[in-house]
Structure formats: C-alpha cells, structure tokens
C-alpha atoms as a PDB file:
ATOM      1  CA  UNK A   1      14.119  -7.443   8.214  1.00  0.00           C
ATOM      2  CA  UNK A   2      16.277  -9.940   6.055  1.00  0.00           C
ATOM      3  CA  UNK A   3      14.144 -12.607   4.028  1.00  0.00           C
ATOM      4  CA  UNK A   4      15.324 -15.062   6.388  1.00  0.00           C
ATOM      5  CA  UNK A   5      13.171 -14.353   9.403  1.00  0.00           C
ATOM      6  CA  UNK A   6      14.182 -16.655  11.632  1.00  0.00           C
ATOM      7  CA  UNK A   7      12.041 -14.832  14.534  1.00  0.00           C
ATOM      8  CA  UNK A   8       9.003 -15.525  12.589  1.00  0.00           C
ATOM      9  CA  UNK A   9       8.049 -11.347  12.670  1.00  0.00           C
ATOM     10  CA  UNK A  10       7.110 -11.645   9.511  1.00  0.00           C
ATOM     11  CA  UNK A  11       4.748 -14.502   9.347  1.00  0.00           C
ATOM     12  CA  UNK A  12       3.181 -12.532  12.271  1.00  0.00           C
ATOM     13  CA  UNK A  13       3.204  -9.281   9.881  1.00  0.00           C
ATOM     14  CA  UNK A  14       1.229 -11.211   7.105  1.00  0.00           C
ATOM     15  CA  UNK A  15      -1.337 -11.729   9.876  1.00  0.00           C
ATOM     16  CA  UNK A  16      -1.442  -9.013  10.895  1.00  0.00           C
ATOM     17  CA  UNK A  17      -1.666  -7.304   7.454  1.00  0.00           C
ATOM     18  CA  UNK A  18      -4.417  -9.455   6.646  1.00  0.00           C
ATOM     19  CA  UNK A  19      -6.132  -7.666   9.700  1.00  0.00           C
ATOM     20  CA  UNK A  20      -5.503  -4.367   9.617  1.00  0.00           C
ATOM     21  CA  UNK A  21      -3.581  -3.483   6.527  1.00  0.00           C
ATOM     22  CA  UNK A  22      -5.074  -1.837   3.351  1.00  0.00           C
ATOM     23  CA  UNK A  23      -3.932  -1.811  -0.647  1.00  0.00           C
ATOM     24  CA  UNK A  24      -4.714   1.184  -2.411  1.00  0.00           C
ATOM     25  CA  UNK A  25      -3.923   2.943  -6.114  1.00  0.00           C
ATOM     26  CA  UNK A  26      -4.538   6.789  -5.938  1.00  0.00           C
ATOM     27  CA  UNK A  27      -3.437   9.839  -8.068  1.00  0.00           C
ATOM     28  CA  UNK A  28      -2.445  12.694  -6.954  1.00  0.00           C
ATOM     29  CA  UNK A  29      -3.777  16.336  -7.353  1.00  0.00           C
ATOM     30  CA  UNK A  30      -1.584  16.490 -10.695  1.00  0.00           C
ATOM     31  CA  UNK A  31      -3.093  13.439 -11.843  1.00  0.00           C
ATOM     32  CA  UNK A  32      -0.272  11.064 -11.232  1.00  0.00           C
ATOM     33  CA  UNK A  33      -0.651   7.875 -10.254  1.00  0.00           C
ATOM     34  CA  UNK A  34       0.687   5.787  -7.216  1.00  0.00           C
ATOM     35  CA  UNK A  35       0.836   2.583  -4.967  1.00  0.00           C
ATOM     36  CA  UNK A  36       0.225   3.110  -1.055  1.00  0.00           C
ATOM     37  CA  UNK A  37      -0.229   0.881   1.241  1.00  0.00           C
ATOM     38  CA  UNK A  38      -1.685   1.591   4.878  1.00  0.00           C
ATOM     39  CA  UNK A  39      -1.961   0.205   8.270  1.00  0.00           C
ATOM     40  CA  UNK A  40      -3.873   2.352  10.342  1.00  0.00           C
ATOM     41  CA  UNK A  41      -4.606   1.936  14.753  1.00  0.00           C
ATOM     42  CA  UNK A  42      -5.829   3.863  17.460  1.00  0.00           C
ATOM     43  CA  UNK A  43      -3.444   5.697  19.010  1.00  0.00           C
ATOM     44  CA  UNK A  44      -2.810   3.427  21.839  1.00  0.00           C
ATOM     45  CA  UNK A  45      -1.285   0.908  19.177  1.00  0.00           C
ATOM     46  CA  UNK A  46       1.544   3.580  17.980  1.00  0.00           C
ATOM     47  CA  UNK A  47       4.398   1.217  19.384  1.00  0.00           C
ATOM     48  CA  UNK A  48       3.546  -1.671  17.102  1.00  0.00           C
ATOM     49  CA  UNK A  49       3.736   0.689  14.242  1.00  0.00           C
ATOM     50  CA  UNK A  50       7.121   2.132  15.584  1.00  0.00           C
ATOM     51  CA  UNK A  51       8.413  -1.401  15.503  1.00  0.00           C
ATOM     52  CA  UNK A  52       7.460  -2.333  11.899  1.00  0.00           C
ATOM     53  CA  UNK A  53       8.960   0.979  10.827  1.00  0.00           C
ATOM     54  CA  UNK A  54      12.119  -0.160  12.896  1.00  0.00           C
ATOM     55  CA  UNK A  55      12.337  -3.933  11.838  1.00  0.00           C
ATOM     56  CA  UNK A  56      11.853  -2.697   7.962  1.00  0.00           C
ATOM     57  CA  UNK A  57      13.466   0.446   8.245  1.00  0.00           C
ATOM     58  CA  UNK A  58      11.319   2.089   5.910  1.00  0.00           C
ATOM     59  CA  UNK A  59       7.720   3.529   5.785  1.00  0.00           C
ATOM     60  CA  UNK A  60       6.625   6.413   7.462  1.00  0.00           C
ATOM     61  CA  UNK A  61       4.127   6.689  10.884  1.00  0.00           C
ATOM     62  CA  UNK A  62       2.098   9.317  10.353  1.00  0.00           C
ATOM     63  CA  UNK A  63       0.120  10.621  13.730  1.00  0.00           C
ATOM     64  CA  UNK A  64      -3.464  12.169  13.808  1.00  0.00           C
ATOM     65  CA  UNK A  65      -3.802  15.974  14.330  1.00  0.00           C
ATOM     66  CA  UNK A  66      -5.516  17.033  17.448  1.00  0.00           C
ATOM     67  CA  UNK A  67      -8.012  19.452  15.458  1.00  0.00           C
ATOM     68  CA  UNK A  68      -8.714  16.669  12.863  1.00  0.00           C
ATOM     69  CA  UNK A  69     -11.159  13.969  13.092  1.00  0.00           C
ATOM     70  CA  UNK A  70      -8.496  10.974  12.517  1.00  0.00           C
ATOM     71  CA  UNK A  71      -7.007  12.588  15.948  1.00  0.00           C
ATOM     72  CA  UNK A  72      -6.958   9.436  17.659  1.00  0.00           C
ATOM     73  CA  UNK A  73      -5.353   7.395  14.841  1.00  0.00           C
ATOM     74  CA  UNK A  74      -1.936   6.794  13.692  1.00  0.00           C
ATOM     75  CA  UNK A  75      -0.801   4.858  10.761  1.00  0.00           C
ATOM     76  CA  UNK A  76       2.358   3.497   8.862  1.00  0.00           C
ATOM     77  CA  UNK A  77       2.150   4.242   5.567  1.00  0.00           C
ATOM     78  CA  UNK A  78       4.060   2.999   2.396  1.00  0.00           C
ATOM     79  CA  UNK A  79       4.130   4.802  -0.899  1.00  0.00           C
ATOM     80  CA  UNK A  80       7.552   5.495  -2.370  1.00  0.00           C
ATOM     81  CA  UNK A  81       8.419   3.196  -5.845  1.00  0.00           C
ATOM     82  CA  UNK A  82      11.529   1.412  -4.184  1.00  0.00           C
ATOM     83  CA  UNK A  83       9.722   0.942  -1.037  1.00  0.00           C
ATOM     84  CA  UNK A  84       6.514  -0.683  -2.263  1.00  0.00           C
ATOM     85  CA  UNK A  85       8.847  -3.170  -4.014  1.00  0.00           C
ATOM     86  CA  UNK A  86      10.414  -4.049  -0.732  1.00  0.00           C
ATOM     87  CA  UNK A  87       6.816  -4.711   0.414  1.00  0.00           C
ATOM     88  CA  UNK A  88       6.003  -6.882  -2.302  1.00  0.00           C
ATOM     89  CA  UNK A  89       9.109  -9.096  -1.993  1.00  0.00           C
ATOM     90  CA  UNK A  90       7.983  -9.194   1.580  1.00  0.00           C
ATOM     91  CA  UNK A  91       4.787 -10.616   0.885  1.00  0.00           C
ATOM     92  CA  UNK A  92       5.758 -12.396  -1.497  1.00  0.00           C
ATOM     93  CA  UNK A  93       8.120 -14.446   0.805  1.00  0.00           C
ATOM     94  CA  UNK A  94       5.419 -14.217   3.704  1.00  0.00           C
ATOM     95  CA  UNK A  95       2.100 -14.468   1.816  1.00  0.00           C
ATOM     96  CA  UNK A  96      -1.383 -12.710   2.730  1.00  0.00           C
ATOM     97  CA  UNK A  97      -4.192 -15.639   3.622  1.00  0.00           C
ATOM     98  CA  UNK A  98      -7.317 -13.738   3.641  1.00  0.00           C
ATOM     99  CA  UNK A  99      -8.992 -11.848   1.069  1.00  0.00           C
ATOM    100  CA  UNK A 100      -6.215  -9.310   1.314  1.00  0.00           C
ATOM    101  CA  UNK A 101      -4.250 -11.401  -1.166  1.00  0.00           C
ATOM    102  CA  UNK A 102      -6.139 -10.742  -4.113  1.00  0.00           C
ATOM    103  CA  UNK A 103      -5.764  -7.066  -3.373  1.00  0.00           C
ATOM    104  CA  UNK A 104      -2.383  -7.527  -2.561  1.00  0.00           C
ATOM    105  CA  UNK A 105      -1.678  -9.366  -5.956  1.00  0.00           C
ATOM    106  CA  UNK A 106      -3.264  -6.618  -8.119  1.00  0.00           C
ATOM    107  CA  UNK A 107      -1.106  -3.729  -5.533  1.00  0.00           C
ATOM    108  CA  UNK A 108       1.779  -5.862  -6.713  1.00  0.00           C
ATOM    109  CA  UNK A 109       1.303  -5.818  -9.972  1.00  0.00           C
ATOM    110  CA  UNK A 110       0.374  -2.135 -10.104  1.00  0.00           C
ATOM    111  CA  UNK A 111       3.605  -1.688  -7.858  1.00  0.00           C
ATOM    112  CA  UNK A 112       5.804  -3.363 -10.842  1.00  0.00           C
ATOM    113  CA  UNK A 113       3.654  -1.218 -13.499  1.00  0.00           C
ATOM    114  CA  UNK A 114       4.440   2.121 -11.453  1.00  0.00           C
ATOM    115  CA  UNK A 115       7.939   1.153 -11.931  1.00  0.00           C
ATOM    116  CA  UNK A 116       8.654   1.114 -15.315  1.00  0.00           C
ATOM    117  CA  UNK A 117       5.814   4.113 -16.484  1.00  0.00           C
ATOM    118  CA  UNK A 118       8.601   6.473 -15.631  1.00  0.00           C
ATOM    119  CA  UNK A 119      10.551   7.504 -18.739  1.00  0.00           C
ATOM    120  CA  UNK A 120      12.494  10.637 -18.080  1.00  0.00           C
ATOM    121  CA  UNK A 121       9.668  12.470 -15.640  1.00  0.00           C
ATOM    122  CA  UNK A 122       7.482  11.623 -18.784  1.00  0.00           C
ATOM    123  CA  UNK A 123       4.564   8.902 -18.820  1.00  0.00           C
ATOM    124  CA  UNK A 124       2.710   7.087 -21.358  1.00  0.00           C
ATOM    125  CA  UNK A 125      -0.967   7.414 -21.379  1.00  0.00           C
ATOM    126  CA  UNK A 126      -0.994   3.635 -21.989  1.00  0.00           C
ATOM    127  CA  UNK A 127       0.681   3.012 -18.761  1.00  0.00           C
ATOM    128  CA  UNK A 128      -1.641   5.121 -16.757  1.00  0.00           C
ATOM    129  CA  UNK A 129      -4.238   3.237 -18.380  1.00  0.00           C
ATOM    130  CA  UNK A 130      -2.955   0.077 -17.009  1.00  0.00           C
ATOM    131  CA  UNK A 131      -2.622   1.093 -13.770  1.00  0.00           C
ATOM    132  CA  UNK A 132      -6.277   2.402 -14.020  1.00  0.00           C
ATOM    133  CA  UNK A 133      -7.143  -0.659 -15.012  1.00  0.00           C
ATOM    134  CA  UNK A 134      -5.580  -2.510 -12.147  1.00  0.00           C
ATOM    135  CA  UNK A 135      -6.982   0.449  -9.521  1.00  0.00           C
ATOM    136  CA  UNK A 136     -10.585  -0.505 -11.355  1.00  0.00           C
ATOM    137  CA  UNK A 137     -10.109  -4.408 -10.690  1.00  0.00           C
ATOM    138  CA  UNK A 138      -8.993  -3.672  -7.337  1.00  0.00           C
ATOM    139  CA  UNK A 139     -11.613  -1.853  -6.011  1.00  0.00           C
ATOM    140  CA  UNK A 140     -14.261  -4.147  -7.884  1.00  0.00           C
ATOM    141  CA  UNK A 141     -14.419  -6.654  -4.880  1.00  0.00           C
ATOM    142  CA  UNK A 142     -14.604  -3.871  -2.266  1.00  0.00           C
ATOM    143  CA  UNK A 143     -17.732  -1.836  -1.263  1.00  0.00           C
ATOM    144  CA  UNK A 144     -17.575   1.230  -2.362  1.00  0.00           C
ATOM    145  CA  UNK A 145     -16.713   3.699   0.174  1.00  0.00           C
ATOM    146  CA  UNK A 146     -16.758   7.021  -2.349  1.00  0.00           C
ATOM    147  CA  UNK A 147     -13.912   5.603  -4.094  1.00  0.00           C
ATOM    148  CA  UNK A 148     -14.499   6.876  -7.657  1.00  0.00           C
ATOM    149  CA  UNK A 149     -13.858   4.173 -10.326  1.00  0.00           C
ATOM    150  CA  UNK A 150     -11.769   5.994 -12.960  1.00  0.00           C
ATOM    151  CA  UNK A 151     -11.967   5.986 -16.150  1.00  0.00           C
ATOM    152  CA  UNK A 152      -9.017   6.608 -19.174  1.00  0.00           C
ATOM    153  CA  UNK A 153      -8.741   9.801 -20.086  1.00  0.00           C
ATOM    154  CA  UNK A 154      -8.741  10.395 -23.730  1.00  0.00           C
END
C-alpha cells in the first residue's frame, strides 16, 4: 500500500486495528528484545488477513494447529525491525483513535529504539533498559494478563 491511499484501505485498517489489533514488546528465550505486533481472528476471518498481508506485502499469517488450543485462530503477525517501521509510518499517516494509540505511540517508539540498539550483533545494556522501560509503560494501562513487568538486569 503506497501512503497515498486513495481507496481509503487504510483508514479502514486503523479501524480496524483499533478493534482487533494488539502492541506488544517481548524478549526472546536468549533474552533479546523485540517489537510485534498482532491481529488475531477466528478462522473464518483468514481472507481479511490474506488481504492485509497482500495490500502491505509484508507480515506473516500464521494459522492455528489442529492439536493446539489456538486451533481455530489465525493471525497476521509483524515483528521484523524494517517491517515494524513500515507499520509505524503507516499509522502514522492513518492514525489509531481508540485507546490503541497510546500503545501504539510507546510500540513506536520502542520500534525506533529496537533500531538503533544493534551495534555489530552487540547491545548496550542501556538500550535494553529503555526498551524495558517502554515495555513497563506499555503494559501499565493494560490488565495484567500474566504479563510479567520486567525489571533491568544488573
């Protein structure tokens, strides 16, 4: 989709975002730190998340397994650096109207701190503070739903 959306798709994805769509900063099994952000259906909604994943050309759908409980969901996921930029100049040009856009402002800036932490495959305990910091004030307005609130490592 080019910034000039002249079929208004994504005015009606900032709606729909607002809706459905979640903000989240997680780390990894190693530790590591990243920006993902998550629309998840039922099953029966699969084709709307094909056609995001067409009109941005980037995300990925990821399906339920039968054995698991999330069998009957799908979801459209975002979580690569260059990719969560794209969905912050997205929204950026399309803004969030609910309460998503506070999360979506602290995502953002999280998504621009991921961004420059990277020095070589090395990373500044400083920077993963930040983002820690940002992960903390974003989950501060939610209920907690076993979300840990993390704390700097020292």
């Amino acid at each position: 989709m080019t910034v000039e959306d002249s079929s208004g798709f994504g005015y009606w994805f900032a709606g729909f975002v607002d809706g459905e769509g979640s903000f989240n900063i997680a780390r990894n099994s190693r530790g590591a730190r990243y920006c993902v952000f998550r629309i998840a259906l039922s099953k029966r909604d699969l084709s709307i998340l094909k056609e995001i994943q067409s009109r941005f050309g980037f995300g990925t759908l990821w399906i339920g397994h039968p054995a698991s409980q999330y069998s009957a969901r799908v979801a459209w996921t975002v979580q690569s650096k260059s990719e969560c930029l794209r969905l912050v100049e997205i929204f950026e040009r399309f803004p969030l109207r609910t309460e998503k856009r506070r999360d979506f402002e602290i995502w953002a800036r999280a998504v621009r701190a991921h961004q420059s932490v990277s020095r070589g495959n090395k990373y500044n305990k400083h920077d993963w503070t930040a983002i820690d910091n940002l992960r903390n004030e974003l989950c501060s307005g939610r209920p907690q739903r076993g979300f840990p609130i993390w704390q700097p490592q020292r």
